[in-house]
N, C-alpha and C. Protein backbone atom coordinates (compact mmCIF):
# COMPACT_ATOMS: atom_id res chain seq x y z
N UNK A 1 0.84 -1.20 0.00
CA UNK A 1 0.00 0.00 0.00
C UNK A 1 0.87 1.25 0.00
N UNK A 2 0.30 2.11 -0.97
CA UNK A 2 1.11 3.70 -1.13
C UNK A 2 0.82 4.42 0.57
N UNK A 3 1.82 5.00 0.79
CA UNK A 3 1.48 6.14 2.19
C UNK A 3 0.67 7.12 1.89
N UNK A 4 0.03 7.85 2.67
CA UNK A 4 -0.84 8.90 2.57
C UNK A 4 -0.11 10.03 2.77
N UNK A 5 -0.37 11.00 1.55
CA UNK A 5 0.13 12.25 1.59
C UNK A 5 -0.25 12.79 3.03
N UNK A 6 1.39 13.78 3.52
CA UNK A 6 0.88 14.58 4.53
C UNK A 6 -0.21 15.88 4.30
N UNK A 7 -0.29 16.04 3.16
CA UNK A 7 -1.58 17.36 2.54
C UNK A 7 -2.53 16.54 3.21
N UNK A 8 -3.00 15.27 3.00
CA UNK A 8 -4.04 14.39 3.05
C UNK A 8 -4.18 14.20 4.58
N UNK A 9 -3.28 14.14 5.35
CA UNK A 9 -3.20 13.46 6.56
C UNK A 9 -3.72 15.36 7.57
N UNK A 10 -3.08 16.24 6.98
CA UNK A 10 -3.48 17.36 7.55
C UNK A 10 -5.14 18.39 7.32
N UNK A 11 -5.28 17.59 6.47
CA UNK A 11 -6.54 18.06 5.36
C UNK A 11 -7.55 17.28 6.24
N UNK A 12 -7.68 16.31 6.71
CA UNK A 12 -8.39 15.13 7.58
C UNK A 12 -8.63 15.43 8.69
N UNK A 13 -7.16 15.74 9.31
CA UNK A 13 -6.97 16.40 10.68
C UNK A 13 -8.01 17.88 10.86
N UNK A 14 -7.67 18.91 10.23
CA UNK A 14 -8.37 19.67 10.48
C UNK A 14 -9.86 19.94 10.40
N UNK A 15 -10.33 18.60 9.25
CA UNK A 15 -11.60 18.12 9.05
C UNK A 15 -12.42 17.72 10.29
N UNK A 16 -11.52 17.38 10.59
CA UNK A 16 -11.99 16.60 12.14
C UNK A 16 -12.22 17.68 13.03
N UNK A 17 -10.92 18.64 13.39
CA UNK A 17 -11.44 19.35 13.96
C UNK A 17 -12.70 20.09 14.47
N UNK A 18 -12.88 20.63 12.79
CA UNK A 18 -14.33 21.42 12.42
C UNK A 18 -15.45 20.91 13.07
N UNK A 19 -15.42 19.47 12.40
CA UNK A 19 -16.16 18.52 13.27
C UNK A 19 -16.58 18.64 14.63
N UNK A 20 -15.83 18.23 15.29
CA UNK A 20 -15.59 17.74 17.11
C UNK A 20 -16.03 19.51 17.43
N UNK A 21 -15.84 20.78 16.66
CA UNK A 21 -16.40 21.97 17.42
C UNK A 21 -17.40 22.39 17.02
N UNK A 22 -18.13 21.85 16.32
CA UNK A 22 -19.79 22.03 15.92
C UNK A 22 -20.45 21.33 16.82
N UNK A 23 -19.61 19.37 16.90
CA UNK A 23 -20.21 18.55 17.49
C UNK A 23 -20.62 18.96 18.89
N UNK A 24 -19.12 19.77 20.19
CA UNK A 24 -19.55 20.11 21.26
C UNK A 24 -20.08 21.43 21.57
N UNK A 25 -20.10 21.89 20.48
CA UNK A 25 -20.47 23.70 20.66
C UNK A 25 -21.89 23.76 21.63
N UNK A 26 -22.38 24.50 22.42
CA UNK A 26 -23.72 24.37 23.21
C UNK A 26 -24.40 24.23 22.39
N UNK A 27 -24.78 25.12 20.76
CA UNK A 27 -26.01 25.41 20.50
C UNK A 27 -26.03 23.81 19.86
N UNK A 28 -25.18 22.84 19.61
CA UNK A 28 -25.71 21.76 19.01
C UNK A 28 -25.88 20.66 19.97
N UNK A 29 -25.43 20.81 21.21
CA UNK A 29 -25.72 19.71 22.05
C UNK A 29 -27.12 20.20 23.04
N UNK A 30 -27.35 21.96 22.82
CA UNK A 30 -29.12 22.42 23.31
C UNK A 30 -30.00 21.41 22.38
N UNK A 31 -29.89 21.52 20.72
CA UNK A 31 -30.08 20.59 20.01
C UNK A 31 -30.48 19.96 20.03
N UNK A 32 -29.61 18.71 20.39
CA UNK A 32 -29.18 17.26 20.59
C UNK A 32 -30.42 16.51 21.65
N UNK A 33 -30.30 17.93 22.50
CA UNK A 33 -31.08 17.31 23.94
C UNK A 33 -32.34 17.65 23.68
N UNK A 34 -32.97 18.67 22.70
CA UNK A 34 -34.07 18.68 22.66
C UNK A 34 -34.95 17.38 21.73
N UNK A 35 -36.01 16.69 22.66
CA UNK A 35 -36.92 16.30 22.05
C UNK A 35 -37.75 16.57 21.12
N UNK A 36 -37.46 17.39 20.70
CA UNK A 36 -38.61 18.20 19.31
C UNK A 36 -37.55 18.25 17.89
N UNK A 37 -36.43 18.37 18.33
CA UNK A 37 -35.81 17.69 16.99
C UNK A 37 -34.62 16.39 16.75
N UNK A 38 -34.69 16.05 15.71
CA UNK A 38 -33.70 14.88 15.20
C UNK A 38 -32.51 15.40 14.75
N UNK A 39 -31.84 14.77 15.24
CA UNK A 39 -30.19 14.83 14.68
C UNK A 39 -30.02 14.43 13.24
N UNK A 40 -28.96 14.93 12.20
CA UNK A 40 -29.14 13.84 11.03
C UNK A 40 -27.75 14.75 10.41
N UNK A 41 -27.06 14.21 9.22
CA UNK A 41 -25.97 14.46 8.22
C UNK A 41 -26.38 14.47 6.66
N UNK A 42 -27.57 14.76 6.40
CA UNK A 42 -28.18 14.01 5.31
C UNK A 42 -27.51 14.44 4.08
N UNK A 43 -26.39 15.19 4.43
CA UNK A 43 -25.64 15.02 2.45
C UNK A 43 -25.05 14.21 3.02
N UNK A 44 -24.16 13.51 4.06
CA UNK A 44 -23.71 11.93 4.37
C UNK A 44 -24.75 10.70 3.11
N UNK A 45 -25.79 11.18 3.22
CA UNK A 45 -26.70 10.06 2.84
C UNK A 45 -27.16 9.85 1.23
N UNK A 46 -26.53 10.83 0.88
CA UNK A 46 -26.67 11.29 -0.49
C UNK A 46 -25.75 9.91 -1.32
N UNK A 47 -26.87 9.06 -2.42
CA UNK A 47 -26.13 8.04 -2.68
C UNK A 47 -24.64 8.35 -3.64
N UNK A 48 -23.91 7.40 -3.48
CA UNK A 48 -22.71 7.51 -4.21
C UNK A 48 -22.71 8.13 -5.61
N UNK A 49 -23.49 7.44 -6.31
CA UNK A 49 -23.44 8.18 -8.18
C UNK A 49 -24.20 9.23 -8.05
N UNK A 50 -24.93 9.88 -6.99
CA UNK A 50 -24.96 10.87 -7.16
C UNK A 50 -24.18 12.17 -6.95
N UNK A 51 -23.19 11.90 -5.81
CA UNK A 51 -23.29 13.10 -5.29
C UNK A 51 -21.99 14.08 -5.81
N UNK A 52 -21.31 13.30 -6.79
CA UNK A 52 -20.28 14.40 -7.68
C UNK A 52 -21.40 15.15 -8.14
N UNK A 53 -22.04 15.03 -8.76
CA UNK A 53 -23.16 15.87 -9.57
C UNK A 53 -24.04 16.84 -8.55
N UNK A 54 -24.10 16.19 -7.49
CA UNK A 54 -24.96 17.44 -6.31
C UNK A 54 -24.61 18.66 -6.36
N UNK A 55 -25.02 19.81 -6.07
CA UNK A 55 -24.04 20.80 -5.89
C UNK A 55 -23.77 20.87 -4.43
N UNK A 56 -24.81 20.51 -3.83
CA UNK A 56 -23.89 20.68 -1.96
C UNK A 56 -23.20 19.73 -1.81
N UNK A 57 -23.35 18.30 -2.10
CA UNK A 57 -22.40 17.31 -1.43
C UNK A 57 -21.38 17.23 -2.96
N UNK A 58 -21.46 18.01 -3.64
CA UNK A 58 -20.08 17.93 -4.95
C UNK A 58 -19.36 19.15 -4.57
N UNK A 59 -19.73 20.41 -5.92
CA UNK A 59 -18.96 21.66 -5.90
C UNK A 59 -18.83 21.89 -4.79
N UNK A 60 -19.85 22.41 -3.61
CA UNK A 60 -19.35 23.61 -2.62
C UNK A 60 -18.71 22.60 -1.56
N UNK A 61 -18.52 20.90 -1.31
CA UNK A 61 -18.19 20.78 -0.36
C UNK A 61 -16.76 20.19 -0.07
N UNK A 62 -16.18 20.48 1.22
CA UNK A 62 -14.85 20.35 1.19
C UNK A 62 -14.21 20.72 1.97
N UNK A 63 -13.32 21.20 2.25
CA UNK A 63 -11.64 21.98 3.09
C UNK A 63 -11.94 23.37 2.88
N UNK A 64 -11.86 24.15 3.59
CA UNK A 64 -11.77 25.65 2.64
C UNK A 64 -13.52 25.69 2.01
N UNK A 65 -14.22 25.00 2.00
CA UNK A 65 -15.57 25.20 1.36
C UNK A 65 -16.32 25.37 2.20
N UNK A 66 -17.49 24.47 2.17
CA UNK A 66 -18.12 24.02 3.10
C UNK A 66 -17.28 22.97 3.97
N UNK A 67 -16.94 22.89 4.82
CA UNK A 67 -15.54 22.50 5.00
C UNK A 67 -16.05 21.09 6.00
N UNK A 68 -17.03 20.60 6.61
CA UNK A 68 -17.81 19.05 6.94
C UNK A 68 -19.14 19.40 6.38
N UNK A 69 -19.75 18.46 6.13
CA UNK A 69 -21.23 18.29 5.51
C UNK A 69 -22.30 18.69 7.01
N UNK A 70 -22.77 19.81 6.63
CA UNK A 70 -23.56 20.57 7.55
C UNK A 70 -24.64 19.63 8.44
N UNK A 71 -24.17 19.85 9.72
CA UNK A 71 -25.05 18.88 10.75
C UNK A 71 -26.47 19.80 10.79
N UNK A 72 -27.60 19.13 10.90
CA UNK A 72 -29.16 19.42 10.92
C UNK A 72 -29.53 18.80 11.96
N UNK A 73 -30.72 19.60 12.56
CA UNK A 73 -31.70 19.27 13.35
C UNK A 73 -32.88 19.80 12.90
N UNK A 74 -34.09 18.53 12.89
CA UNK A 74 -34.92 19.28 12.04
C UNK A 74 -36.47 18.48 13.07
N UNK A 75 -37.19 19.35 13.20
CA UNK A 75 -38.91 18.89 13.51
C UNK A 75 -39.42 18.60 12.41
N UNK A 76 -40.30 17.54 12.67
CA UNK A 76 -41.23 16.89 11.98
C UNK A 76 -41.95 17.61 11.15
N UNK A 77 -42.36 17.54 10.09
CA UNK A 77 -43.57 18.05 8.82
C UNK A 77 -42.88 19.58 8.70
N UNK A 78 -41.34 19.80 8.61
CA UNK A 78 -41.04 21.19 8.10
C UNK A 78 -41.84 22.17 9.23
N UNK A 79 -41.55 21.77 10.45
CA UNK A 79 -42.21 23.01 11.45
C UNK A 79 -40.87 23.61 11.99
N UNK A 80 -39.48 23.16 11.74
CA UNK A 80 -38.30 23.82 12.07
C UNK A 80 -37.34 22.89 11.74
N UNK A 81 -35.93 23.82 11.01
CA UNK A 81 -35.03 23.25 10.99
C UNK A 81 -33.92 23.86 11.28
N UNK A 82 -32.30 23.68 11.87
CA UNK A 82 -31.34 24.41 12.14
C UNK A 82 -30.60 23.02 11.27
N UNK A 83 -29.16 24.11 11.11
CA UNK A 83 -28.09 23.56 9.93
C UNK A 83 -26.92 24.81 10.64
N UNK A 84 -25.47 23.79 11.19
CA UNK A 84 -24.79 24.34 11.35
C UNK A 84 -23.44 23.64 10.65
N UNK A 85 -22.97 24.84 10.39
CA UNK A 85 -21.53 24.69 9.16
C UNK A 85 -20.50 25.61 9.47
N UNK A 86 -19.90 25.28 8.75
CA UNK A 86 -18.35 26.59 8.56
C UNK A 86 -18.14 26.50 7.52
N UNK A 87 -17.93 27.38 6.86
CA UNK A 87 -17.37 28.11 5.49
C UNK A 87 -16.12 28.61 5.35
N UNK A 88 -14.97 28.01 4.82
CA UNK A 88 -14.09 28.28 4.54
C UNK A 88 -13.34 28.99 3.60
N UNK A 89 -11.96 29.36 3.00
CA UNK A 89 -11.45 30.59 2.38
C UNK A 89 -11.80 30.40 0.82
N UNK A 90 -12.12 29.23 0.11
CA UNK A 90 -12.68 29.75 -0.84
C UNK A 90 -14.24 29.43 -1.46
N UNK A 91 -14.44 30.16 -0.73
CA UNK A 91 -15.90 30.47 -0.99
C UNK A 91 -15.90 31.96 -0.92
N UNK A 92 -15.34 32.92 -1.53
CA UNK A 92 -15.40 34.10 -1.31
C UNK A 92 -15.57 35.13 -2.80
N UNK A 93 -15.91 36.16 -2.51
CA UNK A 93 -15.86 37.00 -3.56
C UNK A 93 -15.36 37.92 -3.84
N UNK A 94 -15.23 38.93 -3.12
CA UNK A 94 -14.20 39.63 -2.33
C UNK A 94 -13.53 39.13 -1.31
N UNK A 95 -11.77 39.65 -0.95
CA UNK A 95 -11.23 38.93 -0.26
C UNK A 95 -11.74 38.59 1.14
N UNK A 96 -11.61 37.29 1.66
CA UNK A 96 -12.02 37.23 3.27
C UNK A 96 -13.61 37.20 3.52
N UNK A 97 -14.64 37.55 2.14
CA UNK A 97 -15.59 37.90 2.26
C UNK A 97 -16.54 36.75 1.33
N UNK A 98 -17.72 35.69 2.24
CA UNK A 98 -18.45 34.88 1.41
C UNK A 98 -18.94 35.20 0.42
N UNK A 99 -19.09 34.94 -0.55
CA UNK A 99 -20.11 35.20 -1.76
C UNK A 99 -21.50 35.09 -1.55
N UNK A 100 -22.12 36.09 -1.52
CA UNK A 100 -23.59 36.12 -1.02
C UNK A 100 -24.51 35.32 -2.21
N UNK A 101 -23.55 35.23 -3.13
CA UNK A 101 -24.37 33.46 -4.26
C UNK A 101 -24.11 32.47 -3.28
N UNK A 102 -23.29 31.49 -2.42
CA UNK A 102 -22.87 31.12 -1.36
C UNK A 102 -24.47 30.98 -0.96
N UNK A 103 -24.55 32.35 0.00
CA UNK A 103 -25.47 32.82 0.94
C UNK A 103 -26.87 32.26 0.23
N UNK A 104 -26.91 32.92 -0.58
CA UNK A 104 -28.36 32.19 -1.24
C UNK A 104 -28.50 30.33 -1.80
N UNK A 105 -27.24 29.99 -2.43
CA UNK A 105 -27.55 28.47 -2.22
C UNK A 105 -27.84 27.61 -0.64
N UNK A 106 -27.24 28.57 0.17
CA UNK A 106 -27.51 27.65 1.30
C UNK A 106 -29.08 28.55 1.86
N UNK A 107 -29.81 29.41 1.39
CA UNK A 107 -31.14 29.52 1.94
C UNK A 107 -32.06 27.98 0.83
N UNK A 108 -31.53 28.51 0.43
CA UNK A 108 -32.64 27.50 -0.95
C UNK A 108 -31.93 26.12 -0.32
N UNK A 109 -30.96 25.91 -0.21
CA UNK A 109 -30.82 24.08 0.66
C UNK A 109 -31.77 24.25 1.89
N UNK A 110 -31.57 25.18 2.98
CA UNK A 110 -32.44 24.79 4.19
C UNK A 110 -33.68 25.00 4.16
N UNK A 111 -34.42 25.75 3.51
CA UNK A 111 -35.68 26.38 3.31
C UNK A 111 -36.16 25.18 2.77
N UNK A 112 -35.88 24.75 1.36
CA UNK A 112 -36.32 23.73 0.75
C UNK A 112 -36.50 22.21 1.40
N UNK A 113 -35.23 22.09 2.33
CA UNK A 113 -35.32 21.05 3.19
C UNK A 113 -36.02 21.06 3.98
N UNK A 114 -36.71 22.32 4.41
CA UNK A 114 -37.67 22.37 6.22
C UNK A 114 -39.12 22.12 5.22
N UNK A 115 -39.39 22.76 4.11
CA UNK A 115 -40.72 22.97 3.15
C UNK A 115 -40.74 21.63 2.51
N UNK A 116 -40.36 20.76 2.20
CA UNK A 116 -40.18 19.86 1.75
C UNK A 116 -40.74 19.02 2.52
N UNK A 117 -40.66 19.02 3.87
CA UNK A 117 -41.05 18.14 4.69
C UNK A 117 -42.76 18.45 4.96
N UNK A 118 -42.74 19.25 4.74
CA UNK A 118 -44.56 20.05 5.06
C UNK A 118 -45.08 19.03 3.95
N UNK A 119 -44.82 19.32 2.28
CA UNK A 119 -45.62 18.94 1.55
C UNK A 119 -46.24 17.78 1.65
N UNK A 120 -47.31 16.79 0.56
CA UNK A 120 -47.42 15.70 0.75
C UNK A 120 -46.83 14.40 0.23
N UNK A 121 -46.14 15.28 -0.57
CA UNK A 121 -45.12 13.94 -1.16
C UNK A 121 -43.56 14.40 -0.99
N UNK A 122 -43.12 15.27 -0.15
CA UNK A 122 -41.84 15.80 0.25
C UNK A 122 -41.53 16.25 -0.70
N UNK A 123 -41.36 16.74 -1.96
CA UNK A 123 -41.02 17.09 -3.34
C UNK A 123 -41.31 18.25 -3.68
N UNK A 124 -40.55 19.27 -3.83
CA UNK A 124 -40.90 20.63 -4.14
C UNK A 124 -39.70 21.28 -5.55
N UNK A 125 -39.99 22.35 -5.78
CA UNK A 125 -39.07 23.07 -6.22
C UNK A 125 -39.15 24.45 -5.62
N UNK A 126 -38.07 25.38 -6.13
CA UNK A 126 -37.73 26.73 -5.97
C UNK A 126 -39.20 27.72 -6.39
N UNK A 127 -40.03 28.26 -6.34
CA UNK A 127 -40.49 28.90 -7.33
C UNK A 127 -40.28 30.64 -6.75
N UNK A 128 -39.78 30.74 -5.62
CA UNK A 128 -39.22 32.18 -5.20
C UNK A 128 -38.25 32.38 -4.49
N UNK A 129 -37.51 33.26 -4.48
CA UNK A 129 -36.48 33.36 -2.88
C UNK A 129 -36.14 34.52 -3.00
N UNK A 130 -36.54 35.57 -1.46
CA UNK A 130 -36.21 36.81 -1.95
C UNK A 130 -35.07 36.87 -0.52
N UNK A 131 -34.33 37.71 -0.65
CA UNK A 131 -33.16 37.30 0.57
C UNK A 131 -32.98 38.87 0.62
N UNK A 132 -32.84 38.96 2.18
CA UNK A 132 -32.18 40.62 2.53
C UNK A 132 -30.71 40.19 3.13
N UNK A 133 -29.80 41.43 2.94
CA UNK A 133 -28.62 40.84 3.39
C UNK A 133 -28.58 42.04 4.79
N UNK A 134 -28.26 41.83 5.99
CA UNK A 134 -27.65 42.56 6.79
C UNK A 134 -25.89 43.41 6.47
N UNK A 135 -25.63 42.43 7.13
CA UNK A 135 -24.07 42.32 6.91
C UNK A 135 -23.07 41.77 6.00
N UNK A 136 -22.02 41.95 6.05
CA UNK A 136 -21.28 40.32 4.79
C UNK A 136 -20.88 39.31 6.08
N UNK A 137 -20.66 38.12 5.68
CA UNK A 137 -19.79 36.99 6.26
C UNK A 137 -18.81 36.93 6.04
N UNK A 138 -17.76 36.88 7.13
CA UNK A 138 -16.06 37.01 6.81
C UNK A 138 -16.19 35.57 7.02
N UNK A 139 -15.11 34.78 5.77
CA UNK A 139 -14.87 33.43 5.31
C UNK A 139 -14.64 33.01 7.23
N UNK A 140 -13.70 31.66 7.17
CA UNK A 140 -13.67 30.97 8.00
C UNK A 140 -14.27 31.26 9.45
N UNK A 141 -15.76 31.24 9.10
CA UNK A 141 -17.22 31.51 9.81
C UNK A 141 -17.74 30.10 10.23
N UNK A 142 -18.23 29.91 11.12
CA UNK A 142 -19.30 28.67 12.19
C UNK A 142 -20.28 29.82 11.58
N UNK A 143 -21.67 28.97 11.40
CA UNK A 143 -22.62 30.00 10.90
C UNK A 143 -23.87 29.02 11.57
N UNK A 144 -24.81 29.34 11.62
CA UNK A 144 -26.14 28.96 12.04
C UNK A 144 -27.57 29.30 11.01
N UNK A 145 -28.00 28.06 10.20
CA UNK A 145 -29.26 28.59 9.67
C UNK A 145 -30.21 28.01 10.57
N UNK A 146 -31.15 28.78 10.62
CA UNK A 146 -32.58 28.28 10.87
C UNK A 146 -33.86 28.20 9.82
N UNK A 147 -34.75 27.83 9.91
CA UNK A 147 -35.72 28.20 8.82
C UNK A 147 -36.98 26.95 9.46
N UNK A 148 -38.33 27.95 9.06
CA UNK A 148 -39.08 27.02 9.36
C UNK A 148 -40.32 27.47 8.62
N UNK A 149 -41.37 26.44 7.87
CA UNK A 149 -42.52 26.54 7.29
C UNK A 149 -43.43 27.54 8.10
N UNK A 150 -44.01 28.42 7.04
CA UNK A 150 -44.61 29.69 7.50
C UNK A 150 -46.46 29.62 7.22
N UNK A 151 -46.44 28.56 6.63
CA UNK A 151 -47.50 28.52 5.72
C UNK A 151 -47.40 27.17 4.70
N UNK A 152 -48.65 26.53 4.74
CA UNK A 152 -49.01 25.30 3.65
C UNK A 152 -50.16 25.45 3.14
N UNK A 153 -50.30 25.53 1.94
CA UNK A 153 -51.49 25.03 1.17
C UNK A 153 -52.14 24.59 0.24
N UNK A 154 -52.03 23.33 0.81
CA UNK A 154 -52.23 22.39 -0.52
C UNK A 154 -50.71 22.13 -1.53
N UNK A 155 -50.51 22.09 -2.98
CA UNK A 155 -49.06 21.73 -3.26
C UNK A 155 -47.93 22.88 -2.74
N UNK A 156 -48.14 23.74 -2.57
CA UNK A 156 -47.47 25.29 -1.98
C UNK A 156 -47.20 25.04 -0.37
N UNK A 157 -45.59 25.65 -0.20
CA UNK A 157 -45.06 25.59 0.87
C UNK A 157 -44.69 26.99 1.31
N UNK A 158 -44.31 27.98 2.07
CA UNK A 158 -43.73 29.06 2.20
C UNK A 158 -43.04 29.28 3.63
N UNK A 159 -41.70 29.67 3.38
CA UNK A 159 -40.49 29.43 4.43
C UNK A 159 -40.40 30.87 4.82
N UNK A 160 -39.74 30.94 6.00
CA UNK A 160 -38.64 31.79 6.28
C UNK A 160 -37.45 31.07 6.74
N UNK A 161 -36.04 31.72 6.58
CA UNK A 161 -34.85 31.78 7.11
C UNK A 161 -33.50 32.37 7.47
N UNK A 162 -33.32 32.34 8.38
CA UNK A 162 -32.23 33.60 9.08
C UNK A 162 -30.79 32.79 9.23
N UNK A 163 -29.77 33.26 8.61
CA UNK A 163 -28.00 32.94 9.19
C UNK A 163 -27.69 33.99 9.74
N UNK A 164 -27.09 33.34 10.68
CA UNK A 164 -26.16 34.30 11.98
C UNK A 164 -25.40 33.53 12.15
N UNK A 165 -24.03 33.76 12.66
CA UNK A 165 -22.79 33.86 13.08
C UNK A 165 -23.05 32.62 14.35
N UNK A 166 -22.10 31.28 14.13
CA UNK A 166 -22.36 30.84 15.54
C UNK A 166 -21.69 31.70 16.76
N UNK A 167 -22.20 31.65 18.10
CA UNK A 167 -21.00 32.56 19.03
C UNK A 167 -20.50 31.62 19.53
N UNK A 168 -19.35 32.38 19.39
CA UNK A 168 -17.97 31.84 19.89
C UNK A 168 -17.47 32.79 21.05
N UNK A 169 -16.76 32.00 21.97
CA UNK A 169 -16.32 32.31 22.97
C UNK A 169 -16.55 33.75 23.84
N UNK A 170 -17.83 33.45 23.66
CA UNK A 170 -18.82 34.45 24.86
C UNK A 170 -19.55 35.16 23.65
N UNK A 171 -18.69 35.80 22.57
CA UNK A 171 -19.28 36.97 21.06
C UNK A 171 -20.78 36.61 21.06
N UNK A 172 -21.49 37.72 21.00
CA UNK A 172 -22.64 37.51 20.84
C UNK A 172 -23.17 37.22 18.98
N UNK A 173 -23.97 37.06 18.68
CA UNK A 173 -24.56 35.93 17.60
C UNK A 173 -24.70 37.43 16.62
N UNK A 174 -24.26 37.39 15.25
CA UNK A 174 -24.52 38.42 14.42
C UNK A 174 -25.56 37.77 13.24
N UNK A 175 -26.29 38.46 12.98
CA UNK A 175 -27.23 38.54 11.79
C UNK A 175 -27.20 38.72 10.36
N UNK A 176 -26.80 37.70 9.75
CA UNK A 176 -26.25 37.90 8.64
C UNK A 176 -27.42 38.09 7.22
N UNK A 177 -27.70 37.33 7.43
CA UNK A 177 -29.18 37.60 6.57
C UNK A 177 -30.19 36.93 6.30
N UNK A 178 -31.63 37.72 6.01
CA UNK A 178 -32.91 36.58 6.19
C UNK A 178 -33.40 36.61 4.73
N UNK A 179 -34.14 35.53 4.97
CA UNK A 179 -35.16 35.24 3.34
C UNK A 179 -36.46 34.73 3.66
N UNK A 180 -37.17 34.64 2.04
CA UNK A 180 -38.06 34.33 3.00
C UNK A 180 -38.56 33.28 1.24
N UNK A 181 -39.18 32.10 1.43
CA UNK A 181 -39.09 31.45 -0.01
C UNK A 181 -40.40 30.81 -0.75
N UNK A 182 -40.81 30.39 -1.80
CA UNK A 182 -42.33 29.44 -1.83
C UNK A 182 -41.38 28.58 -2.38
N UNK A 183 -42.18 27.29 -2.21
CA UNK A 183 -41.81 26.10 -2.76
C UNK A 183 -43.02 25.11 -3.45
N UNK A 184 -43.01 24.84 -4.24
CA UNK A 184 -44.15 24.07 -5.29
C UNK A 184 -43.95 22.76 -5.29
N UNK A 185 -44.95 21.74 -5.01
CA UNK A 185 -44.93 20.26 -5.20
C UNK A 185 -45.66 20.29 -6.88
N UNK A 186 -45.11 19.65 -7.58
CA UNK A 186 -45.43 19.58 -9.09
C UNK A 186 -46.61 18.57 -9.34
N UNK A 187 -47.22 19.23 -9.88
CA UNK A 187 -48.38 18.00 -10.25
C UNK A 187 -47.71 16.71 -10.34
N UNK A 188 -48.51 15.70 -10.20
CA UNK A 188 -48.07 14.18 -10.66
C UNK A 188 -46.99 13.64 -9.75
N UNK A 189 -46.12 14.30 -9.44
CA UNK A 189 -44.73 13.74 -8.77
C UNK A 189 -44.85 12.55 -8.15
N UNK A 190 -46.07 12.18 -7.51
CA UNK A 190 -46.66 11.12 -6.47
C UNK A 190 -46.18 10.13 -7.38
N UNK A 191 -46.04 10.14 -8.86
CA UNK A 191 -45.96 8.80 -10.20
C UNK A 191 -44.69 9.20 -10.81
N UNK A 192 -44.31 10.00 -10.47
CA UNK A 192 -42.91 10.61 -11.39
C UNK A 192 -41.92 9.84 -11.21
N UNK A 193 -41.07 9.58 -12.26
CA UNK A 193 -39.61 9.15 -11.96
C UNK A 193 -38.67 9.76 -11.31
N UNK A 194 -39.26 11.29 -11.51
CA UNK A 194 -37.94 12.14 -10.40
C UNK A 194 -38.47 11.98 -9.20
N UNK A 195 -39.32 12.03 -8.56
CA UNK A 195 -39.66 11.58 -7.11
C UNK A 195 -38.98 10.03 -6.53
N UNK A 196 -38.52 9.43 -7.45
CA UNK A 196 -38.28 8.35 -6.96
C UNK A 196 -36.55 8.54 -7.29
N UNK A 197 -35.83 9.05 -8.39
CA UNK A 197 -34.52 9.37 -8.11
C UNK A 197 -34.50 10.26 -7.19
N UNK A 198 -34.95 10.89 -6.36
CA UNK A 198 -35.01 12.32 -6.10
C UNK A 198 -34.75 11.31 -4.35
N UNK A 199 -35.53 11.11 -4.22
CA UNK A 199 -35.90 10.08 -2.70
C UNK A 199 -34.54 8.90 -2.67
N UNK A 200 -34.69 8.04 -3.84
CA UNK A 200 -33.37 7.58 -3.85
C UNK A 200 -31.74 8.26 -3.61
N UNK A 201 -31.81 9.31 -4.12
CA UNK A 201 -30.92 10.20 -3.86
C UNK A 201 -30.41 10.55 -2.38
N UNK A 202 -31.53 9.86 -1.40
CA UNK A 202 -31.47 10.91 0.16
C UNK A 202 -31.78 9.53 0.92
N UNK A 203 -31.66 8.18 0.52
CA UNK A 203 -32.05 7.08 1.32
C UNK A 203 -30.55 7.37 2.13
């Protein structure tokens, strides 16, 4: 067997890190302990041939990216979800500074994921997202989304969701920016083939 590059062996290491300080940070073990939501990794679950092609568990994720696959806690039928991550140095647009395209793929991942769960066949698409920005995000950020179904009716879902800054070592929590989204279950989907790659995709 070939040895493992030290890039590789340090690239892992610090992976881990990221890890183990999301894992014990308070707001994920308040989390953890609450009965009203589930723990889960679900781009972990994202099947193999898919997930070069994903854009969260392919392009944005990584070292320097999305830098571990964002831990979730989520309530039942899209009544709340939190997603905590760190974003690393290149994901930026200006120097030091996230790309607020960034900012908006990850409203449309959590929004869609909390609305998704409301519908009746979990299956939605995008059909709005309007996003206000507060502040910018300076790269190698712990960040906190929340988002939770605002409204259902019938194939129509409608979200809100807020990122802020996780706090760190006492810093109080900054406000980075809210949205607010609809999401559409498509006629038919209940018989569709994409409902069933789509679900396969997330076993």
């Amino acid at each position: 067997m070939g040895s493992i590059a030290p890039e590789a062996l340090e690239d892992a290491a610090q992976s881990a890190k990221i890890a183990a300080f999301i894992q014990n940070h308070p707001v994920a073990i308040s989390l953890r302990n609450d009965p009203d939501y589930t723990e889960l990794q679900p781009h972990l679950k994202v099947a193999e041939r898919y997930r070069a092609q994903n854009f969260m568990t392919g392009a944005l994720t990584g070292l320097q990216k999305i830098s571990v696959p964002p831990y979730v806690f989520s309530k039942k039928n899209g009544e709340g979800l939190v997603m905590i991550m760190h974003l690393g140095q290149n994901m930026c647009d200006y120097p030091e500074i996230v790309h607020n395209g960034l900012i908006a793929a990850l409203f449309d991942e959590g929004l869609a994921r909390c609305c998704f769960a409301a519908l009746p066949n979990k299956v939605g698409v995008t059909a709005n997202l309007n996003i206000e920005h507060h502040q910018p995000l300076m790269a190698d950020s712990y960040i906190v989304l929340s988002a939770e179904t605002t409204k259902l009716q019938g194939r129509k879902a409608w979200g809100y969701s807020r990122i802020e800054t996780l706090p760190i070592d006492g810093q109080e929590t900054s406000l980075i920016a809210e949205a607010r989204g609809l999401f559409i279950e498509p006629k038919q989907i209940a018989v569709s083939f994409v409902r069933n790659i789509y679900l396969d995709a997330w076993d």
